[in-house]
N, C-alpha and C. Protein backbone atom coordinates (compact mmCIF):
# COMPACT_ATOMS: atom_id res chain seq x y z
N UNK A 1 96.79 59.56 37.54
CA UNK A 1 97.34 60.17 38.73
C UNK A 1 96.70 59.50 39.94
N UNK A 2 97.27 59.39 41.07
CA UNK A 2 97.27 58.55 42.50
C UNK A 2 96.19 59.34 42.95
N UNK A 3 95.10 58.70 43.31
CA UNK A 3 93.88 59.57 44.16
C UNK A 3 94.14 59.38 45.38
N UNK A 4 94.99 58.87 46.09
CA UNK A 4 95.35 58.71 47.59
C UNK A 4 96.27 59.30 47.83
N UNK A 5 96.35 60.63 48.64
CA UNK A 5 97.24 61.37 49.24
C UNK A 5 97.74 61.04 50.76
N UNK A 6 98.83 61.27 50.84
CA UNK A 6 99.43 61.30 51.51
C UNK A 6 100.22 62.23 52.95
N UNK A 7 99.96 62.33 54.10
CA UNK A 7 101.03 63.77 54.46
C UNK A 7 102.18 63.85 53.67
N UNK A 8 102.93 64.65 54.04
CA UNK A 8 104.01 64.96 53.63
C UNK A 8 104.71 65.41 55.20
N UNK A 9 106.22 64.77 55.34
CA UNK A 9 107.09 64.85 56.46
C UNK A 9 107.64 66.09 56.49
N UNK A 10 107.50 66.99 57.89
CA UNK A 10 108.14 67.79 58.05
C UNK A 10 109.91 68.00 57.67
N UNK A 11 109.87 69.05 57.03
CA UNK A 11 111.07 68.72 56.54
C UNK A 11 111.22 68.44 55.41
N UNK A 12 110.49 67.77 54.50
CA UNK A 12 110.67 67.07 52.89
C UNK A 12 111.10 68.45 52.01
N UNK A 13 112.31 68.24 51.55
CA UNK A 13 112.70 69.34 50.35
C UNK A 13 111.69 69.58 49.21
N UNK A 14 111.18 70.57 48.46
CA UNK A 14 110.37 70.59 47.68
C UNK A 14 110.95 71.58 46.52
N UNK A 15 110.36 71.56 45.65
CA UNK A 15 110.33 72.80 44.34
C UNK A 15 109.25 73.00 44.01
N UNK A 16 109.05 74.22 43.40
CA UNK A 16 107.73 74.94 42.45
C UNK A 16 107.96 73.83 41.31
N UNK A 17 106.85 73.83 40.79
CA UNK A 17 106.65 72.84 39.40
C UNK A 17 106.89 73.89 38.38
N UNK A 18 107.78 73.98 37.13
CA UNK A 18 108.06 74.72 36.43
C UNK A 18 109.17 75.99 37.07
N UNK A 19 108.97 76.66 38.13
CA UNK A 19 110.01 77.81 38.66
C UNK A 19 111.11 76.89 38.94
N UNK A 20 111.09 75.90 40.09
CA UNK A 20 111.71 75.52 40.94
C UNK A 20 112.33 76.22 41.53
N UNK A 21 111.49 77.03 42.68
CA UNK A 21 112.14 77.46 43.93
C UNK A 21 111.97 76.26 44.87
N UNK A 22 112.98 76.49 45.73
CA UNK A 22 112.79 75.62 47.12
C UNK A 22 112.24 76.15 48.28
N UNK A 23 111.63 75.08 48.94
CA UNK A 23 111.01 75.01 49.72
C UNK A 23 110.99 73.70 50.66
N UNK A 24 110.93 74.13 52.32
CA UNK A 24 110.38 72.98 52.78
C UNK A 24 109.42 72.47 53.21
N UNK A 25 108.68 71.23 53.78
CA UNK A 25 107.86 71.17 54.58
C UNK A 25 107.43 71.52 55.68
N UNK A 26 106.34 72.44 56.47
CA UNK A 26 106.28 73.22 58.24
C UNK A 26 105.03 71.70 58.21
N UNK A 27 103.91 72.09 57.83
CA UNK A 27 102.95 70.64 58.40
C UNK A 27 102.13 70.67 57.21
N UNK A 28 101.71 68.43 57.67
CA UNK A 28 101.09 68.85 56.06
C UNK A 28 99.93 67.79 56.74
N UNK A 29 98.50 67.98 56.50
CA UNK A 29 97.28 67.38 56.66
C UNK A 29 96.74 66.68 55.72
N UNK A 30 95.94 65.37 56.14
CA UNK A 30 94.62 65.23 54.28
C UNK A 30 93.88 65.85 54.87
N UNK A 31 92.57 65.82 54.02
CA UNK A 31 91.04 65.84 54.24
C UNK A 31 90.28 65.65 53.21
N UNK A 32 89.36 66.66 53.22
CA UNK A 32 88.14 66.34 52.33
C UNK A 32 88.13 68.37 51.52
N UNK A 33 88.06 68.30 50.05
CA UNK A 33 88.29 69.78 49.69
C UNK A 33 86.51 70.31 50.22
N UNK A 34 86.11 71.48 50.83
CA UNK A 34 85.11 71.63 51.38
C UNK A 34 84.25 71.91 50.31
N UNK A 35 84.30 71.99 49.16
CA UNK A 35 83.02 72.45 47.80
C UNK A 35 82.97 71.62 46.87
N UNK A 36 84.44 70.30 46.40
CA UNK A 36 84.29 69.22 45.88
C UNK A 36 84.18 67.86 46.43
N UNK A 37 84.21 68.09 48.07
CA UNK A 37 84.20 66.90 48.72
C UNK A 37 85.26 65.74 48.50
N UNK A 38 86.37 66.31 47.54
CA UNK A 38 87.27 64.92 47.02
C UNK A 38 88.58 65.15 48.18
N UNK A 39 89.30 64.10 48.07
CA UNK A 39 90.64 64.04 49.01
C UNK A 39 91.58 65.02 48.70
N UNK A 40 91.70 65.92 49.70
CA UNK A 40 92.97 67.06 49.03
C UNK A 40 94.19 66.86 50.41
N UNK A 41 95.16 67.82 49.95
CA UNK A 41 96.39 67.47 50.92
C UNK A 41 96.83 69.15 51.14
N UNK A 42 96.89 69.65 52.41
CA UNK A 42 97.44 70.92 52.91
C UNK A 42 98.73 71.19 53.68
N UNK A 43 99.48 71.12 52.79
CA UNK A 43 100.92 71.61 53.28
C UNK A 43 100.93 73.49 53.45
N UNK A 44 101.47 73.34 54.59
CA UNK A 44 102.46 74.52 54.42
C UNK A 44 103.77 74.84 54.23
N UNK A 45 104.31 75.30 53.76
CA UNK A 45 105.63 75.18 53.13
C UNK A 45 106.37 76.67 53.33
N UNK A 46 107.74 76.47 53.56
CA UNK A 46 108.86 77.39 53.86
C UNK A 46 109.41 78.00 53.13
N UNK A 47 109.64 78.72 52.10
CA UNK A 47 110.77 79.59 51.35
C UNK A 47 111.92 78.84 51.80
N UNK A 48 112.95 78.19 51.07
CA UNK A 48 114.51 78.44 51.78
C UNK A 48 115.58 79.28 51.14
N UNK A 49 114.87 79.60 50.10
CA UNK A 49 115.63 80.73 49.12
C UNK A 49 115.09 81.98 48.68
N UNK A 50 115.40 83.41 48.58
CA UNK A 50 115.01 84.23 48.36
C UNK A 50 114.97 84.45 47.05
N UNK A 51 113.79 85.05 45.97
CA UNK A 51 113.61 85.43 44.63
C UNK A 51 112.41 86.13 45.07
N UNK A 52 113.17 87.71 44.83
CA UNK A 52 112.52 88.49 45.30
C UNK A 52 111.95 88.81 43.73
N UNK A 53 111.99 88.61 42.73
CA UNK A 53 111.49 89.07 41.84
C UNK A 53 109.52 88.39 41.06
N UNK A 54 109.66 87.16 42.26
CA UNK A 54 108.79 86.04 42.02
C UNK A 54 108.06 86.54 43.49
N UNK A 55 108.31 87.67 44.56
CA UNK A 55 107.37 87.58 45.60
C UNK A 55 107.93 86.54 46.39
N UNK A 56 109.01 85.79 46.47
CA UNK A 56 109.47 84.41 47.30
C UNK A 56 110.64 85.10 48.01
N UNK A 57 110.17 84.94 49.54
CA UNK A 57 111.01 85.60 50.56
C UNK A 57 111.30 84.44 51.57
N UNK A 58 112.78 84.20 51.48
CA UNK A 58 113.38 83.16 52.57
C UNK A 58 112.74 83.21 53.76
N UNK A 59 112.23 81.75 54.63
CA UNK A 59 111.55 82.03 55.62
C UNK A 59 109.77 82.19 55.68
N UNK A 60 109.15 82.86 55.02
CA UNK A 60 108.16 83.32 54.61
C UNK A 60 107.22 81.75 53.84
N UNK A 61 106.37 81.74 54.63
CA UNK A 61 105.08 80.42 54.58
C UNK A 61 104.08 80.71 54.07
N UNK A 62 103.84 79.81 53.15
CA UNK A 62 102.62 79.46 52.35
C UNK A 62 101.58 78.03 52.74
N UNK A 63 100.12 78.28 52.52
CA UNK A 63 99.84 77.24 51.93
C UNK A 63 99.38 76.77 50.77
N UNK A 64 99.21 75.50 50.76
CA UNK A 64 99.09 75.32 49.17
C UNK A 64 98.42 73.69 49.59
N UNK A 65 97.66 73.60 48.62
CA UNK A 65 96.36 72.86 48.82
C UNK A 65 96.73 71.51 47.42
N UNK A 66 96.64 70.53 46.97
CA UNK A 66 96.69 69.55 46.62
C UNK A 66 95.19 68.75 46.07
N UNK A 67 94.23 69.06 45.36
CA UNK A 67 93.45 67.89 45.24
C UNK A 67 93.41 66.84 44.49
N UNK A 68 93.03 65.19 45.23
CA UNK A 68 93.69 64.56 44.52
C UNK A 68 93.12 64.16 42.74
N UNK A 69 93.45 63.83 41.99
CA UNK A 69 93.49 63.53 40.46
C UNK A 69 94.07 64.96 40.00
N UNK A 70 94.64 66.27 40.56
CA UNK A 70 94.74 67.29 39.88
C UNK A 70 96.05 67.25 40.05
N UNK A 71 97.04 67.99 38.91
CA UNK A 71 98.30 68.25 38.95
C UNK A 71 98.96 69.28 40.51
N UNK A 72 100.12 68.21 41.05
CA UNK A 72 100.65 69.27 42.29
C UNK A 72 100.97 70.24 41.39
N UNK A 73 101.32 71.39 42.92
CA UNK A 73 102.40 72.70 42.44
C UNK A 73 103.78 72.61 42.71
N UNK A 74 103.86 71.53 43.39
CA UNK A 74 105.21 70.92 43.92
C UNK A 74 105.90 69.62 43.53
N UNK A 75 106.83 69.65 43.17
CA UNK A 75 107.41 68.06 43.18
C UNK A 75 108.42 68.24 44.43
N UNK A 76 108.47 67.05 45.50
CA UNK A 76 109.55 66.49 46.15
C UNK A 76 110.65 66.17 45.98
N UNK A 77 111.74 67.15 46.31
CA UNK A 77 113.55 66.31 45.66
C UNK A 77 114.08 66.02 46.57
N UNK A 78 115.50 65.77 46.17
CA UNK A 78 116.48 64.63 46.82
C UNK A 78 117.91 66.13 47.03
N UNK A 79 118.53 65.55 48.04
CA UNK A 79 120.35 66.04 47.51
C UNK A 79 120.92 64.73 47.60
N UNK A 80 121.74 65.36 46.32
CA UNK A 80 122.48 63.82 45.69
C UNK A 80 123.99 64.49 45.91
């Protein structure tokens, strides 16, 4: 796995890894994780669909943290 993270563009369509709800990009930062010191990536991310049964409310922002060598919670998609 890529130890160099990246932002992520406001806007970038996303899914849960395994659920696949959607979501988009609001802002996304690197840095440094503050207790492992390794490169992590902090998006916040948008609901664009409601599943109220999963706690996922359209609109409604999360963040979600990235460190790098560890599996995302997100993969990035396309509309085709």
């Amino acid at each position: 796995m890529a130890t160099n993270l990246t932002p992520l563009a406001p806007g970038t369509k996303l899914a849960t890894i395994g659920t696949f709800y959607p979501a988009e990009v609001v802002t996304s930062e690197v840095g440094t994780a503050p207790t492992t010191k390794a490169p992590m990536r902090k998006t916040v991310i948008r609901w664009t669909e409601s599943i109220p049964a999963a706690g996922v409310h359209k609109g409604e922002t999360e963040v979600w943290v990235q460190i790098a060598g560890r599996t995302p919670r997100f993969v990035i998609t396309a509309d085709n």
